[in-house]
PDB file of N, CA and C in Angstrom:
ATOM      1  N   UNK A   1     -12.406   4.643  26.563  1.00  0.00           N
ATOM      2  CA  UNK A   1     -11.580   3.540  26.112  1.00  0.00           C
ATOM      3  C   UNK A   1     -12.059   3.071  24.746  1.00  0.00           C
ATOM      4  N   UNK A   2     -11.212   1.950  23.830  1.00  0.00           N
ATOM      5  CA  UNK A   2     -11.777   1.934  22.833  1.00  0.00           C
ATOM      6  C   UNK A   2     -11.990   0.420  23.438  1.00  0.00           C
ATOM      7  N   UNK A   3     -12.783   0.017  22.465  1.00  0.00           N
ATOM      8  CA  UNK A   3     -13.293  -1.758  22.626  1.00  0.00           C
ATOM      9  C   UNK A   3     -13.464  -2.513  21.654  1.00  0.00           C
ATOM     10  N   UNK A   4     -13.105  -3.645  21.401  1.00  0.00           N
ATOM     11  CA  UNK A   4     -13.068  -4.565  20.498  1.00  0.00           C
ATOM     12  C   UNK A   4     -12.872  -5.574  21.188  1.00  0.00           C
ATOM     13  N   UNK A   5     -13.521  -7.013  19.798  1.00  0.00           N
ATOM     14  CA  UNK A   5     -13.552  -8.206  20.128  1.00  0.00           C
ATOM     15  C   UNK A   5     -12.113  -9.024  19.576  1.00  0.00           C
ATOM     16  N   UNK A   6     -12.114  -9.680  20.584  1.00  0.00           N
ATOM     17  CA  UNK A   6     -10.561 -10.532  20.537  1.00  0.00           C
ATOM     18  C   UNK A   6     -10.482 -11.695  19.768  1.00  0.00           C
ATOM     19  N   UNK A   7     -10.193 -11.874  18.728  1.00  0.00           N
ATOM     20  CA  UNK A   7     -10.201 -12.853  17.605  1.00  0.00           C
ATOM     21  C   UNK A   7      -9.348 -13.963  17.584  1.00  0.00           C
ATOM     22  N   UNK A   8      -7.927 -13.116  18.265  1.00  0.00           N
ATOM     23  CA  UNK A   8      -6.736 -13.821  17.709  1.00  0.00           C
ATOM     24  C   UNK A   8      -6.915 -15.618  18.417  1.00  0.00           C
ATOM     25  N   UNK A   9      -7.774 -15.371  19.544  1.00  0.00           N
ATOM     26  CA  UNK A   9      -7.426 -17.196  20.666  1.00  0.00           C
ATOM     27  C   UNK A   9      -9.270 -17.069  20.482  1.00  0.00           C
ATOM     28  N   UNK A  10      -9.301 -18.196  19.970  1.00  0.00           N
ATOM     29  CA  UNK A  10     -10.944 -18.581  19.682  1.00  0.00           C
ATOM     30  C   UNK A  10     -10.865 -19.787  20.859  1.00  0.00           C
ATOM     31  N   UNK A  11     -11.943 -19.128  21.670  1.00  0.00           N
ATOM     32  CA  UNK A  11     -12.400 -19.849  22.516  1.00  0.00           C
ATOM     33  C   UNK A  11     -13.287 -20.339  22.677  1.00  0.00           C
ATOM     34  N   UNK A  12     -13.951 -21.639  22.215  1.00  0.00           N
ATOM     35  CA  UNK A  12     -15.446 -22.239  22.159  1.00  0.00           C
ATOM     36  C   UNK A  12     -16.306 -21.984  23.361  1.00  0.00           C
ATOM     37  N   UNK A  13     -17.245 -21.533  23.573  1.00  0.00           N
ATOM     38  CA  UNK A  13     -18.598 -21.222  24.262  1.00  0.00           C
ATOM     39  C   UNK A  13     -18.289 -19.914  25.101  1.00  0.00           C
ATOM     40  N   UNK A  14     -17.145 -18.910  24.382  1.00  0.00           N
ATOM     41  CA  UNK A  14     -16.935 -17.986  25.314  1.00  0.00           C
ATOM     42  C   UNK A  14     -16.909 -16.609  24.356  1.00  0.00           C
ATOM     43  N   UNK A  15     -16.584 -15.509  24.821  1.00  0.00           N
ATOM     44  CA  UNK A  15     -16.693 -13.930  24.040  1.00  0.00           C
ATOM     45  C   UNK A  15     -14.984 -13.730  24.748  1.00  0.00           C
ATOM     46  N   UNK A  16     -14.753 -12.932  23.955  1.00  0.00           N
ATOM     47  CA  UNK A  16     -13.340 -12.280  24.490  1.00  0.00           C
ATOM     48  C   UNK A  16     -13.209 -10.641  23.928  1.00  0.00           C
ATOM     49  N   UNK A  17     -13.185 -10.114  25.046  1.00  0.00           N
ATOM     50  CA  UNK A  17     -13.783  -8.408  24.644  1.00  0.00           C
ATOM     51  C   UNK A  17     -12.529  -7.863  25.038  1.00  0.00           C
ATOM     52  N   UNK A  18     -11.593  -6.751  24.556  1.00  0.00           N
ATOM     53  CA  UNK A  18     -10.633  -6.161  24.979  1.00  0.00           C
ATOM     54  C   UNK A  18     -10.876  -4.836  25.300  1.00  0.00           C
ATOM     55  N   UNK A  19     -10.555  -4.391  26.118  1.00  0.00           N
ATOM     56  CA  UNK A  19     -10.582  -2.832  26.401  1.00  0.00           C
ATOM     57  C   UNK A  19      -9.308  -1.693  26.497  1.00  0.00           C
ATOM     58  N   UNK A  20      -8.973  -1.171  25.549  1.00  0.00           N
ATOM     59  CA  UNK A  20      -7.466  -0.052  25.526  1.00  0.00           C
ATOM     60  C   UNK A  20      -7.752   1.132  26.170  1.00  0.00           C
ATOM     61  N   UNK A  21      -6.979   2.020  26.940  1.00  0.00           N
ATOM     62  CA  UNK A  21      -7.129   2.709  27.254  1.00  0.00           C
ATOM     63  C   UNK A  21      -6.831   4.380  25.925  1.00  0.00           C
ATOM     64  N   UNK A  22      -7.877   5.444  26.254  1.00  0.00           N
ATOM     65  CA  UNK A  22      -7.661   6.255  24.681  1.00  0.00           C
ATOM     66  C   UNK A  22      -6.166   6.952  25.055  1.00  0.00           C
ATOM     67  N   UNK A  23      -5.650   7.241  26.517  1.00  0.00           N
ATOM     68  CA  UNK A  23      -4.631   8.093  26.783  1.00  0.00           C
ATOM     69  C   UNK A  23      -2.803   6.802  26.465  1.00  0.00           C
ATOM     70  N   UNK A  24      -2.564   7.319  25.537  1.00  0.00           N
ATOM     71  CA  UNK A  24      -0.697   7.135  25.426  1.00  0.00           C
ATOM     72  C   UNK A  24      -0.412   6.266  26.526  1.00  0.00           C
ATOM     73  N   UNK A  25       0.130   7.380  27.360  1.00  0.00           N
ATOM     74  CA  UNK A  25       1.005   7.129  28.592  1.00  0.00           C
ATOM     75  C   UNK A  25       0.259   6.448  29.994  1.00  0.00           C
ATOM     76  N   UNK A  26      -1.088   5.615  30.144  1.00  0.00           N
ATOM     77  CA  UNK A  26      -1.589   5.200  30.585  1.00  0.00           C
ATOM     78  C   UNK A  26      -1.369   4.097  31.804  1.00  0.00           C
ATOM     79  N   UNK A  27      -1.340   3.758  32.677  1.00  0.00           N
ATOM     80  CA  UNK A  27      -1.058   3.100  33.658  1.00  0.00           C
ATOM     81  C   UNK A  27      -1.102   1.482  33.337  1.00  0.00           C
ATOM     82  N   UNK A  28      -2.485   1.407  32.210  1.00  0.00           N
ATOM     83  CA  UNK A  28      -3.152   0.205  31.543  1.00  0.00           C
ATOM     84  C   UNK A  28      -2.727  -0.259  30.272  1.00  0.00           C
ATOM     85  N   UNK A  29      -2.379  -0.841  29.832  1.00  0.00           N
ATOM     86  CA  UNK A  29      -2.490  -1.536  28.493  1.00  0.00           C
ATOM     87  C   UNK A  29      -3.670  -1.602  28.354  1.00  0.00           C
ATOM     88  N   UNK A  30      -4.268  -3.087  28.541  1.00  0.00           N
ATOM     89  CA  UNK A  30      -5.679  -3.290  28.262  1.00  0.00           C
ATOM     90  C   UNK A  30      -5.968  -4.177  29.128  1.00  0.00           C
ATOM     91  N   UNK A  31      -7.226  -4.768  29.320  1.00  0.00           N
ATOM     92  CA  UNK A  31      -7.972  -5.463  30.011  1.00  0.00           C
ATOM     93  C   UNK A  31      -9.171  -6.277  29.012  1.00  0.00           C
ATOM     94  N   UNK A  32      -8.771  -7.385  29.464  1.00  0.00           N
ATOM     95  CA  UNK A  32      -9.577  -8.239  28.974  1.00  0.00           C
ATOM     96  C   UNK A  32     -10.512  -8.866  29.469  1.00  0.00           C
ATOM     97  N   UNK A  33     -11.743  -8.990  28.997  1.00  0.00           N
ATOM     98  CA  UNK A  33     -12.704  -9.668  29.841  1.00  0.00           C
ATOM     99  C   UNK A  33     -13.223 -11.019  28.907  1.00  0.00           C
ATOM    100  N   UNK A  34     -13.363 -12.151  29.731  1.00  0.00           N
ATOM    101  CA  UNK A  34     -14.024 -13.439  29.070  1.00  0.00           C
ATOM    102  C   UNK A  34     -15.010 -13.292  29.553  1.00  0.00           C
ATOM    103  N   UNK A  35     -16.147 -13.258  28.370  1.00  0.00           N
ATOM    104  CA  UNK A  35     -17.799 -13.916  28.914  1.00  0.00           C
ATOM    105  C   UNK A  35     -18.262 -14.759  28.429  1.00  0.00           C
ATOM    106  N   UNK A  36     -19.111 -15.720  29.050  1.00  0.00           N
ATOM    107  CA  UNK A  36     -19.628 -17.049  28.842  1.00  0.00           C
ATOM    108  C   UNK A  36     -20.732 -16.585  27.774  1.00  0.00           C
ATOM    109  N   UNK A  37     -20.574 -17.210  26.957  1.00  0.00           N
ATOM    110  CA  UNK A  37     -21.918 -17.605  25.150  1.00  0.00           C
ATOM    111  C   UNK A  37     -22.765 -17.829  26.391  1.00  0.00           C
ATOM    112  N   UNK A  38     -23.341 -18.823  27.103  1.00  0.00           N
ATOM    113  CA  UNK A  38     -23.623 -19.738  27.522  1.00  0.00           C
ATOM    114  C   UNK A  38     -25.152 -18.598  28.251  1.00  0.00           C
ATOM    115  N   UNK A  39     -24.318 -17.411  29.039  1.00  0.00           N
ATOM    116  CA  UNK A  39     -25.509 -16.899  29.980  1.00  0.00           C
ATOM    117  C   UNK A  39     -24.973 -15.865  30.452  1.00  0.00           C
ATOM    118  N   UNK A  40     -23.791 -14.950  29.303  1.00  0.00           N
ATOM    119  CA  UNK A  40     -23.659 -13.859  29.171  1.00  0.00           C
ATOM    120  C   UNK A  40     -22.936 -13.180  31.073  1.00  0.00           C
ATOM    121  N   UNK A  41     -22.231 -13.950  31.445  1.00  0.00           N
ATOM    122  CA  UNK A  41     -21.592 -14.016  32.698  1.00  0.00           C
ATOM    123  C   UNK A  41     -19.996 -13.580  32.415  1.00  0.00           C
ATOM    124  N   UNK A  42     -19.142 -12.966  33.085  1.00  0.00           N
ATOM    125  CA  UNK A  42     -17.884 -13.043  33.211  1.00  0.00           C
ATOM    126  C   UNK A  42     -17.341 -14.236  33.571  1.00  0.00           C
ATOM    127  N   UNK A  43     -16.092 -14.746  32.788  1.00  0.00           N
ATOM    128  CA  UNK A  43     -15.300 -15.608  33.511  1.00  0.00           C
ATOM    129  C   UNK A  43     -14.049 -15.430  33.732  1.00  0.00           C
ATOM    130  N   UNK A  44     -13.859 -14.419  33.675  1.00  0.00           N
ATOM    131  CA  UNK A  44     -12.151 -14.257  33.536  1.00  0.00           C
ATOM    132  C   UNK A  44     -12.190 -12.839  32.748  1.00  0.00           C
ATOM    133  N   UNK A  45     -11.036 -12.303  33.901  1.00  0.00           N
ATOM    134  CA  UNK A  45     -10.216 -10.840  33.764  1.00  0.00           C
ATOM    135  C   UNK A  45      -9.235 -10.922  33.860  1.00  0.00           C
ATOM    136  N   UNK A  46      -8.418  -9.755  32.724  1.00  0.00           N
ATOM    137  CA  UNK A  46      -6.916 -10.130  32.611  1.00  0.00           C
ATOM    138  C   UNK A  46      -6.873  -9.059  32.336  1.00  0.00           C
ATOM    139  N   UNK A  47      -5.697  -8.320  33.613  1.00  0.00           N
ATOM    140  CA  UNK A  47      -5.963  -6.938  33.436  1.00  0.00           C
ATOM    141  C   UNK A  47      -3.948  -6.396  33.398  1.00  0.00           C
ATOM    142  N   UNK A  48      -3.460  -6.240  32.117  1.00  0.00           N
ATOM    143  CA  UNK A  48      -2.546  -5.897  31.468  1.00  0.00           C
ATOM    144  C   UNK A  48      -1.616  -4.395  31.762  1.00  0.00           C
ATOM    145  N   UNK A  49      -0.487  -4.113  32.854  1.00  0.00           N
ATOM    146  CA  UNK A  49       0.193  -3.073  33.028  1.00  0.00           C
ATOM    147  C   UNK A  49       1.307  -2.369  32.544  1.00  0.00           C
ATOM    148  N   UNK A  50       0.946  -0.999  32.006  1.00  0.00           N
ATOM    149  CA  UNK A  50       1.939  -0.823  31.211  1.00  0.00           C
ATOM    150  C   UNK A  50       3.338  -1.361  31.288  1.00  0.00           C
ATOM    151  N   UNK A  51       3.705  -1.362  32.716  1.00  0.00           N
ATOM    152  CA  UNK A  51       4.899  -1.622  33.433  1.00  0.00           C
ATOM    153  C   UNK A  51       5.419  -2.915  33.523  1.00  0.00           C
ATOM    154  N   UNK A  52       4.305  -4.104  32.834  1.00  0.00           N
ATOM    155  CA  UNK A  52       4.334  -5.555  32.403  1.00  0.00           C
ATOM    156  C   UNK A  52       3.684  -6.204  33.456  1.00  0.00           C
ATOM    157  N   UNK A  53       3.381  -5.469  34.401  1.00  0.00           N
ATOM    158  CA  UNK A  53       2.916  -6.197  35.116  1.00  0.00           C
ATOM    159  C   UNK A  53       1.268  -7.190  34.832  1.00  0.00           C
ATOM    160  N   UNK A  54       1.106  -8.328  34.515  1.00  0.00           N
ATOM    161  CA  UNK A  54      -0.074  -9.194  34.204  1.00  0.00           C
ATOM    162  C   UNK A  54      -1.204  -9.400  35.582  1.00  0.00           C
ATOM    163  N   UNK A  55      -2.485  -9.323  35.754  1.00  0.00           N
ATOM    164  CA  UNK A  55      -3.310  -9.368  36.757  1.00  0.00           C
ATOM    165  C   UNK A  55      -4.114 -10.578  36.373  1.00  0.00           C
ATOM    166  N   UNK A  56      -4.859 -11.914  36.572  1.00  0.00           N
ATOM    167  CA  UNK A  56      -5.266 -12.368  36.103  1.00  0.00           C
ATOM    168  C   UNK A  56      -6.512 -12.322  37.381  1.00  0.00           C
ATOM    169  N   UNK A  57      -7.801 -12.737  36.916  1.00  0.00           N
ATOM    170  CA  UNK A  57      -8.881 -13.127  38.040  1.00  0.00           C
ATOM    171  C   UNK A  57      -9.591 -13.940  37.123  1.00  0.00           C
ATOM    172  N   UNK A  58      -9.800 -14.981  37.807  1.00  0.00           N
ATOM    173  CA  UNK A  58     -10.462 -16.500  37.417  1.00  0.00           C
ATOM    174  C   UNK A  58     -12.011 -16.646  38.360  1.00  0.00           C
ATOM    175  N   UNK A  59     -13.276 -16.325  37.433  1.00  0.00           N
ATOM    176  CA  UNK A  59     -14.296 -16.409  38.589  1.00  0.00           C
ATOM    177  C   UNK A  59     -14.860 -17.665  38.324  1.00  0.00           C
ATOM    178  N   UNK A  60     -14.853 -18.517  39.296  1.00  0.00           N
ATOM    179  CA  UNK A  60     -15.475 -19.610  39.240  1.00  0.00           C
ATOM    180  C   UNK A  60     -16.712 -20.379  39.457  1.00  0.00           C
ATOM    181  N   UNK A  61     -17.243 -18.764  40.468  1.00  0.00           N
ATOM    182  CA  UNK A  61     -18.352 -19.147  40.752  1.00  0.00           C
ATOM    183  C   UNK A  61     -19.071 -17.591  41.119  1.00  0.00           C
ATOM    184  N   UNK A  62     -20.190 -17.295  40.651  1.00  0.00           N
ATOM    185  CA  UNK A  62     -21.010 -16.208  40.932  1.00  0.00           C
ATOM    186  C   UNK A  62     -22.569 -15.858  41.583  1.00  0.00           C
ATOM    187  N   UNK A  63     -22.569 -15.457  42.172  1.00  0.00           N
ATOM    188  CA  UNK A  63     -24.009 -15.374  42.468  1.00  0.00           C
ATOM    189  C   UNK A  63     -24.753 -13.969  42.435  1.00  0.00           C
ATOM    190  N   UNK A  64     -25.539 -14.245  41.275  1.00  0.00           N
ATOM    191  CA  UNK A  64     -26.608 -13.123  41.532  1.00  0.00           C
ATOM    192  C   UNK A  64     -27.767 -12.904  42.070  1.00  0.00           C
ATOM    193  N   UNK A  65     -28.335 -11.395  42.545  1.00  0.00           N
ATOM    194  CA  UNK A  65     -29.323 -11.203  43.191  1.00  0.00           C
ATOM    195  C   UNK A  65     -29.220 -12.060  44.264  1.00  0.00           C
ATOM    196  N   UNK A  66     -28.895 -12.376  44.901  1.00  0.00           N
ATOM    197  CA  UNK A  66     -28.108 -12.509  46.529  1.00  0.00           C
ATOM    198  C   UNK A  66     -28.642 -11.668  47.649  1.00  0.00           C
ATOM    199  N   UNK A  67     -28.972 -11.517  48.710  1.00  0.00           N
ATOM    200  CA  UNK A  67     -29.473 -10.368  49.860  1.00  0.00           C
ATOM    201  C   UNK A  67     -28.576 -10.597  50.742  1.00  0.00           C
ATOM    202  N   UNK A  68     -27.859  -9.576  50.406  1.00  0.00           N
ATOM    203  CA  UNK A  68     -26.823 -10.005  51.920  1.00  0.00           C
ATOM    204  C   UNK A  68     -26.634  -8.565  53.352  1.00  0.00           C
ATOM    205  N   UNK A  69     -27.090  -8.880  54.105  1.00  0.00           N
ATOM    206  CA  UNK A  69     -27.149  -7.418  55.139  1.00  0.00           C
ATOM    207  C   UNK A  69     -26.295  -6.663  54.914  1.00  0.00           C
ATOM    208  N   UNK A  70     -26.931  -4.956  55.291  1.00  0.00           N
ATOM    209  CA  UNK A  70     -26.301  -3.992  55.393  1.00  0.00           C
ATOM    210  C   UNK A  70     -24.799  -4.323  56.562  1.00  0.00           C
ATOM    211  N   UNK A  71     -25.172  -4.991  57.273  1.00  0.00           N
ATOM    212  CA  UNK A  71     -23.930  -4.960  58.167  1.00  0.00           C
ATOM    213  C   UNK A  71     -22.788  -5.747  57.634  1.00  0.00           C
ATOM    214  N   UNK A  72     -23.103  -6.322  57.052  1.00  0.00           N
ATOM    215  CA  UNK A  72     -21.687  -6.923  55.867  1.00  0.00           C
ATOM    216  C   UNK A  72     -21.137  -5.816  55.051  1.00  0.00           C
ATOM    217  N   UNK A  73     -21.708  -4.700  54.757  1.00  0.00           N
ATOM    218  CA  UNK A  73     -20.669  -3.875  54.027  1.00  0.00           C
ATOM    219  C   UNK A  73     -20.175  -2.719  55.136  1.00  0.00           C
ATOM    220  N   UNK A  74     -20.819  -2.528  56.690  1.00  0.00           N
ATOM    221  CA  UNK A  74     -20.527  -1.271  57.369  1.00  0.00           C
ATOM    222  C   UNK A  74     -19.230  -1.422  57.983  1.00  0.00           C
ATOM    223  N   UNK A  75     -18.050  -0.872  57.647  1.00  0.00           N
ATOM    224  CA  UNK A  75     -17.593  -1.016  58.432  1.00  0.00           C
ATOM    225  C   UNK A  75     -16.665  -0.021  59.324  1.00  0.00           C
ATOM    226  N   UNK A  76     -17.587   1.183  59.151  1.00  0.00           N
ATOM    227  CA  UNK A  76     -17.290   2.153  60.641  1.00  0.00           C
ATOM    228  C   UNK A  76     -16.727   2.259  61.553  1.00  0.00           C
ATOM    229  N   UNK A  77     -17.019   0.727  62.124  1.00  0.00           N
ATOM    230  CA  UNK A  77     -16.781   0.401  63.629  1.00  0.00           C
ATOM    231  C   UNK A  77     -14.958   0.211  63.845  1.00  0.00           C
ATOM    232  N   UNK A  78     -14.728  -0.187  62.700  1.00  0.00           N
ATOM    233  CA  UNK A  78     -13.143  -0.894  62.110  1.00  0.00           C
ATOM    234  C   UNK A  78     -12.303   0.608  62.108  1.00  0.00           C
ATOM    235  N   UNK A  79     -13.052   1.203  60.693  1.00  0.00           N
ATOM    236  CA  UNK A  79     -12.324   2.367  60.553  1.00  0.00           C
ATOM    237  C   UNK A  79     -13.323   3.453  60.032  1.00  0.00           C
ATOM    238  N   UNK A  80     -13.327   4.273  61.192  1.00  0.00           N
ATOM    239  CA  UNK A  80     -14.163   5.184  61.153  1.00  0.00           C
ATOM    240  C   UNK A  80     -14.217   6.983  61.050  1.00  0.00           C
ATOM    241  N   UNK A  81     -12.873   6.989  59.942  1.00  0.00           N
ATOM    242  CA  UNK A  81     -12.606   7.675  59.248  1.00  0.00           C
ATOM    243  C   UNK A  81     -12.684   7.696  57.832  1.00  0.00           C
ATOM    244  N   UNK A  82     -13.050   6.253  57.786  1.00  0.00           N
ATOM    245  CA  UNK A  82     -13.711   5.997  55.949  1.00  0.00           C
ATOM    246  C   UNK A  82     -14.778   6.569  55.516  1.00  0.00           C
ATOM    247  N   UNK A  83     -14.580   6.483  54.291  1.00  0.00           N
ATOM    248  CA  UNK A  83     -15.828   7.346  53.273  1.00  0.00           C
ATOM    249  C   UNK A  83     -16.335   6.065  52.922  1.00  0.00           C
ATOM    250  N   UNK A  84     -17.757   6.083  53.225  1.00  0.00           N
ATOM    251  CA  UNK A  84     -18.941   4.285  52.372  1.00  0.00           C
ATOM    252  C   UNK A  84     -18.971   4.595  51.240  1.00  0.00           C
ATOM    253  N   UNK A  85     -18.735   4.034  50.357  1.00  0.00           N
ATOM    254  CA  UNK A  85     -18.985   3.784  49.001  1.00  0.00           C
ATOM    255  C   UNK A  85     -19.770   2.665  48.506  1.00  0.00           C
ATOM    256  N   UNK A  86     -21.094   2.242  49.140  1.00  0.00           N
ATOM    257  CA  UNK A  86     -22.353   1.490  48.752  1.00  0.00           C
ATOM    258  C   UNK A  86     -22.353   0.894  47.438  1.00  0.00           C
ATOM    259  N   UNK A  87     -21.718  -0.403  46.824  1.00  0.00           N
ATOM    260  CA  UNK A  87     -21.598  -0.183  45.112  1.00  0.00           C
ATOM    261  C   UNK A  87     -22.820  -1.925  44.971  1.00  0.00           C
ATOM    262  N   UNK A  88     -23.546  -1.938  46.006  1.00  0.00           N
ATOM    263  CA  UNK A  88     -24.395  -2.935  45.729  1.00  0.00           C
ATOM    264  C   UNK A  88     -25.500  -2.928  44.883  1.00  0.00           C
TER     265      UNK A  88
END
């Protein structure tokens, strides 16, 4: 993808990073990510479809380094024809 910083809406204490996709005919426009000056955090994704369709996600609250049990992500028991994909 290519990447650049988003100039045009100046947003005080924040970054605004855009991301294009390199292929034409792409599913994506672009995606935008807001990160906080503040402590280098996401606050906001805005994720742009060729087809017009707009995605917005507003995070309001985050927590890192967190321990949260293996049995919160297993879920086998549910459907146990899934493939785990571990992305912790």
């Amino acid at each position: 993808c290519k990447i650049e910083f988003f100039d045009k809406e100046k947003k005080e204490g924040s970054y605004i990073i855009v991301f294009y996709p390199k292929e034409e005919k792409s599913d994506i426009n672009k995606l935008l990510v807001t990160i906080s000056k503040k402590d280098l955090l996401p606050t906001k994704l805005v994720l742009e479809a060729s087809q017009g369709n707009v995605t917005t996600l507003v995070l309001s609250s985050l927590e890192l380094r967190t321990n949260i049990p293996s049995s919160s992500f297993d879920g086998t028991n549910k459907f146990p024809q899934a493939i785990i994909n571990d992305l912790r």
